[in-house]
Protein backbone atom coordinates (compact mmCIF):
# COMPACT_ATOMS: atom_id res chain seq x y z
CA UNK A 1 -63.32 79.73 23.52
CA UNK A 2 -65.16 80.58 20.37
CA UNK A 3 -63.64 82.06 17.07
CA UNK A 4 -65.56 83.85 14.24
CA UNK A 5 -64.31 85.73 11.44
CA UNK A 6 -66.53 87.36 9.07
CA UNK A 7 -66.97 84.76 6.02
CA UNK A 8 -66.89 81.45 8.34
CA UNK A 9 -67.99 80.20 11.76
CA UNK A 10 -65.67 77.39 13.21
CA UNK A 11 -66.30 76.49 16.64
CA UNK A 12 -63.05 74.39 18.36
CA UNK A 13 -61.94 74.11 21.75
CA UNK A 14 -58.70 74.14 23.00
CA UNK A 15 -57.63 71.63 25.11
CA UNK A 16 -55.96 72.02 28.59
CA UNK A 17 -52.52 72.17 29.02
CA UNK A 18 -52.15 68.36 30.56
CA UNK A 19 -54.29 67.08 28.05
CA UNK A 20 -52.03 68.27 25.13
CA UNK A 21 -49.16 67.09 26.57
CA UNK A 22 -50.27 63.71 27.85
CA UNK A 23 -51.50 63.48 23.96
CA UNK A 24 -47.95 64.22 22.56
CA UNK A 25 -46.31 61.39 24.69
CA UNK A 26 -45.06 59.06 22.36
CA UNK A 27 -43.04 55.63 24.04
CA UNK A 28 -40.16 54.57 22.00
CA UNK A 29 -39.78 50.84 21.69
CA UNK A 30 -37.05 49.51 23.90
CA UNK A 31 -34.47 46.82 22.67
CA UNK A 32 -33.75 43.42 24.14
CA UNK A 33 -31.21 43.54 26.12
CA UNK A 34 -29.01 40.65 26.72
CA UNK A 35 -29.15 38.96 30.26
CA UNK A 36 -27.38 41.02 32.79
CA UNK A 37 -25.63 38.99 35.43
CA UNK A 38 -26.05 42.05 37.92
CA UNK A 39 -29.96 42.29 36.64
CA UNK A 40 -31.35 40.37 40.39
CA UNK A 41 -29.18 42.58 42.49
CA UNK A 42 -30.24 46.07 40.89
CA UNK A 43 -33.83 44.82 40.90
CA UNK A 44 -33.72 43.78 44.82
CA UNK A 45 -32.33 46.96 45.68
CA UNK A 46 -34.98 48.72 43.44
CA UNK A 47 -37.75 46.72 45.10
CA UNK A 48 -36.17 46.88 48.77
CA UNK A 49 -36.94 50.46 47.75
CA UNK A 50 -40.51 51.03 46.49
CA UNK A 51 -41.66 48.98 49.23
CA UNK A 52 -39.72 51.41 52.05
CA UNK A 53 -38.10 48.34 53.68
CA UNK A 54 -35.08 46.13 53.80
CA UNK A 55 -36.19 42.19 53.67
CA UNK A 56 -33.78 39.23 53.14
CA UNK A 57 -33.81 37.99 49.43
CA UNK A 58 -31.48 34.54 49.57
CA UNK A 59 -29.24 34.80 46.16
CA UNK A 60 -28.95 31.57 43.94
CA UNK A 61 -25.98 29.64 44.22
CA UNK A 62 -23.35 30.00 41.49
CA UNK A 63 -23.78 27.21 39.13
CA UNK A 64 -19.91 26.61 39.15
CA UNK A 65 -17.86 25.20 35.84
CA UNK A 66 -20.04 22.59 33.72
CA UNK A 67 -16.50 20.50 34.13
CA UNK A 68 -17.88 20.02 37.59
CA UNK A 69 -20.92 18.19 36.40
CA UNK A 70 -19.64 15.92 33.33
CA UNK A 71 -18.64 12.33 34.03
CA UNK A 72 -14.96 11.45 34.42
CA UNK A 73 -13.45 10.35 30.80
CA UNK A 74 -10.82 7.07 31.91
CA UNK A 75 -7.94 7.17 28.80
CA UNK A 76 -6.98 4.19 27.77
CA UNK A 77 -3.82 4.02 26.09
CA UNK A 78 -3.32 1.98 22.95
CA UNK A 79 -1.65 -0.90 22.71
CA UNK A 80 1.42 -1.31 20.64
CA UNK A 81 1.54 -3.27 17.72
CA UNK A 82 3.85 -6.60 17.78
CA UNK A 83 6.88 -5.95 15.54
CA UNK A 84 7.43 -9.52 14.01
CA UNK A 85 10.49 -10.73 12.18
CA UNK A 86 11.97 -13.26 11.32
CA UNK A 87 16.03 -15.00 11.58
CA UNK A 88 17.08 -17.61 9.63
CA UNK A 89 20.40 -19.32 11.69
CA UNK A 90 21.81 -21.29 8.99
CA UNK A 91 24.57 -22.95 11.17
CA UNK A 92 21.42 -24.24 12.98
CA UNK A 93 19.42 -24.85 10.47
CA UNK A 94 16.26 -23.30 12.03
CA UNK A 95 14.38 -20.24 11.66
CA UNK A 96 12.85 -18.43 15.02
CA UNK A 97 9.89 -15.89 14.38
CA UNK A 98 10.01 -12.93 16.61
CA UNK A 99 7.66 -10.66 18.53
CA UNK A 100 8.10 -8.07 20.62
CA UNK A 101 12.13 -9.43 20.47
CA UNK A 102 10.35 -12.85 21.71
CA UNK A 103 10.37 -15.66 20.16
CA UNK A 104 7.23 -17.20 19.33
CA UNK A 105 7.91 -20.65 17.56
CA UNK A 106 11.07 -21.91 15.64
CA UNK A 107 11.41 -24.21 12.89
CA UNK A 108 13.73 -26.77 11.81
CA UNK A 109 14.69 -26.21 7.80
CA UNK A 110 17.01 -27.20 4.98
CA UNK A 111 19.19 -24.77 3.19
CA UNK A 112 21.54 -24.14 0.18
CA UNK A 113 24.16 -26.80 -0.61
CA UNK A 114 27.65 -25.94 -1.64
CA UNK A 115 27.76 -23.60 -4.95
CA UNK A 116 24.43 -22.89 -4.14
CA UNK A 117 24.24 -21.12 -0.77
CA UNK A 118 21.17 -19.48 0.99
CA UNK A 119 21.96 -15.84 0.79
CA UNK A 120 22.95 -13.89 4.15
CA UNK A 121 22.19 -10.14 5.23
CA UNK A 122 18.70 -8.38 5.43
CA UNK A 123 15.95 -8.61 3.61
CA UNK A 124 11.95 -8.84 3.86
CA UNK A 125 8.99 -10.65 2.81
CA UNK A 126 8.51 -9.63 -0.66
CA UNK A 127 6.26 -12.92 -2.11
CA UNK A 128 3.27 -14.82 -0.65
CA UNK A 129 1.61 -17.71 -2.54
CA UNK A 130 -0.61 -20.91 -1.33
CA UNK A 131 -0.35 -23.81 -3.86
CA UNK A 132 2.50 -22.40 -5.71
CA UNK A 133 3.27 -23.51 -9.33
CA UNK A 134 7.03 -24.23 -9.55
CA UNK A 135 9.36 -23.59 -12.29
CA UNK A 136 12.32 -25.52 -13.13
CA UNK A 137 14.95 -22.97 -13.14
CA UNK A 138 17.22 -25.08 -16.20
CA UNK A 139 14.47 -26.48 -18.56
CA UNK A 140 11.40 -23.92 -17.52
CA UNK A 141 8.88 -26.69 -17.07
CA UNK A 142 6.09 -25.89 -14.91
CA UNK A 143 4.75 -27.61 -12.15
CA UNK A 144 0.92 -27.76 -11.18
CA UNK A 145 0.45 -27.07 -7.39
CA UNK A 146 -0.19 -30.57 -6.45
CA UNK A 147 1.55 -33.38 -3.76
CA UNK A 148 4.67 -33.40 -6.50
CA UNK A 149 5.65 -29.69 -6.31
CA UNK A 150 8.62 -29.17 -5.19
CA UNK A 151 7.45 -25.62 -3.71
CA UNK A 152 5.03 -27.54 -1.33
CA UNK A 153 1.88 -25.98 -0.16
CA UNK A 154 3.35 -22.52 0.47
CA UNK A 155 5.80 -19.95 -0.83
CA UNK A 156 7.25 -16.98 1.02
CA UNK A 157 9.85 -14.97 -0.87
CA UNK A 158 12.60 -12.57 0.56
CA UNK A 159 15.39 -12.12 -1.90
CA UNK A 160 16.25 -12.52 -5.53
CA UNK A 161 19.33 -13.82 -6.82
CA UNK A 162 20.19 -13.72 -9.89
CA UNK A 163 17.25 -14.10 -11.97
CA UNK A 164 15.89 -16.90 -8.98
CA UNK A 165 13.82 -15.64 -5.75
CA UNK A 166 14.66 -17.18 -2.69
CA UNK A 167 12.11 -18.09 -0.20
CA UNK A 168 10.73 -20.39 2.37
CA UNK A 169 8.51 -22.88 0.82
CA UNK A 170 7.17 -26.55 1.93
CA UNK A 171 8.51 -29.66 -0.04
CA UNK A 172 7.29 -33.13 -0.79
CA UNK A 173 10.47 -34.68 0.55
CA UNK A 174 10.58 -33.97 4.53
CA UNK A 175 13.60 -36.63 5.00
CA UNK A 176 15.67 -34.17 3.59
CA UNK A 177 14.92 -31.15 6.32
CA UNK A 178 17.59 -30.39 8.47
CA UNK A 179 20.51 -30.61 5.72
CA UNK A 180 21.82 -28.50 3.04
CA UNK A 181 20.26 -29.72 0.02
CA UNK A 182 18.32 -26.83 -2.12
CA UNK A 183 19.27 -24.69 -4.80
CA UNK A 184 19.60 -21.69 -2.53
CA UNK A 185 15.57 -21.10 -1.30
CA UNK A 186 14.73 -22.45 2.42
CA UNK A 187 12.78 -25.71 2.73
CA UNK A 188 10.51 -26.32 5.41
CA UNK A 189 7.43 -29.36 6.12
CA UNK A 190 4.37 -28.09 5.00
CA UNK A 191 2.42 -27.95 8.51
CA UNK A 192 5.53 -25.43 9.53
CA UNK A 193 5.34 -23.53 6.06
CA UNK A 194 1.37 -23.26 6.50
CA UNK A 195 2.26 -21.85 10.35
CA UNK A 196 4.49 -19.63 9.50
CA UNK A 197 2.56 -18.20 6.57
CA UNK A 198 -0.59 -17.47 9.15
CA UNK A 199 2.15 -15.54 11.40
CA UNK A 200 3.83 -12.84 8.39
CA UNK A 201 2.77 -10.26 6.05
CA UNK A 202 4.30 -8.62 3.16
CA UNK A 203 7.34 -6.13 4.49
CA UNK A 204 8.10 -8.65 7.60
CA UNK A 205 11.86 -8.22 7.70
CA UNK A 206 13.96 -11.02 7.65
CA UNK A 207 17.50 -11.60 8.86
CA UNK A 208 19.87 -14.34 7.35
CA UNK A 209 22.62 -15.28 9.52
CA UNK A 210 25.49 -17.21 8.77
């Protein structure tokens, strides 16, 4: 079609109807969707469709729980830890070191003589020394850790009395083991002393009994 007025000639043509509208079609940009679980199904039936038939489309297997698949975990329960102790049987003169409420080794010792008894009740390890210096509890001379010390090669204190600590220690004079003989503190040889200081910690408890 041609259009004229009287100051201008444009020339245009309009365009079919299909053409204009095919030209006005504008797609809008689709989001992603997130996987559907149903999505194979719909699109089998959709294709079972376009095609005009019905063929057999074999559906994957469920995958099952991933528990299914992991490797079995064995639990292995801990293993308690040994209570040790010790008890000190003066009427025996021996001490017996404990584990598990079994004893593990005993030792022969000497204890407190008269006036000057080895303390009895509860207590625990509160002192641990190799090559102890000794202190003489009337003049305060000090003694070097040497094969004179009267504190031996080891020194494990459990109670204080008085102003003195009381402990199991080694001695140079292993005759004596076996009686009552010390100012209060349990003597032992040094070997024992040196074994039972590999077996204790600070805290072990320790029972005195009569």
């Amino acid at each position: 079609m041609d259009v004229r007025n009287n100051s201008n000639s444009i020339s245009f043509c309009l365009l079919p109807p299909a053409f204009c509208l095919f030209a006005l079609v504008w797609v809008q940009p689709q989001a992603v969707a997130s996987p559907n679980p149903n999505e194979g199904i719909s699109n089998q039936t959709t294709l079972q469709k376009k095609l005009g038939g019905s063929f057999p489309l074999q559906q994957l297997p469920p995958l099952g729980e991933p528990s299914q698949y992991l490797p079995q975990l064995e639990l292995i329960p801990e293993s308690p830890l040994q209570e040790t102790r010790l008890v000190l049987k003066l009427s025996e003169r021996r001490v017996y070191l404990y584990q598990d409420n079994q004893v593990q080794a005993n030792y022969p010792v000497a204890i407190g003589r008269s006036g000057w008894e080895t303390p009895t009740g509860s207590f625990e390890v509160i002192q641990m020394v190799s090559y102890p210096t000794w202190q003489h509890p009337f003049t305060g001379e000090l003694i070097p850790p040497g094969p004179d010390n009267p504190l031996g090669v080891r020194w494990i204190g459990f109670a204080v009395k008085g102003e003195n600590y009381i402990g199991f220690h080694g001695t140079p004079n292993e005759e004596l083991i076996g009686q009552a003989v010390s100012h209060g503190c349990v003597r032992m040889r040094n070997k024992d002393v040196v074994s039972l200081f590999k077996q204790v910690e600070m805290g072990t408890p320790v029972m005195v009994e009569p």
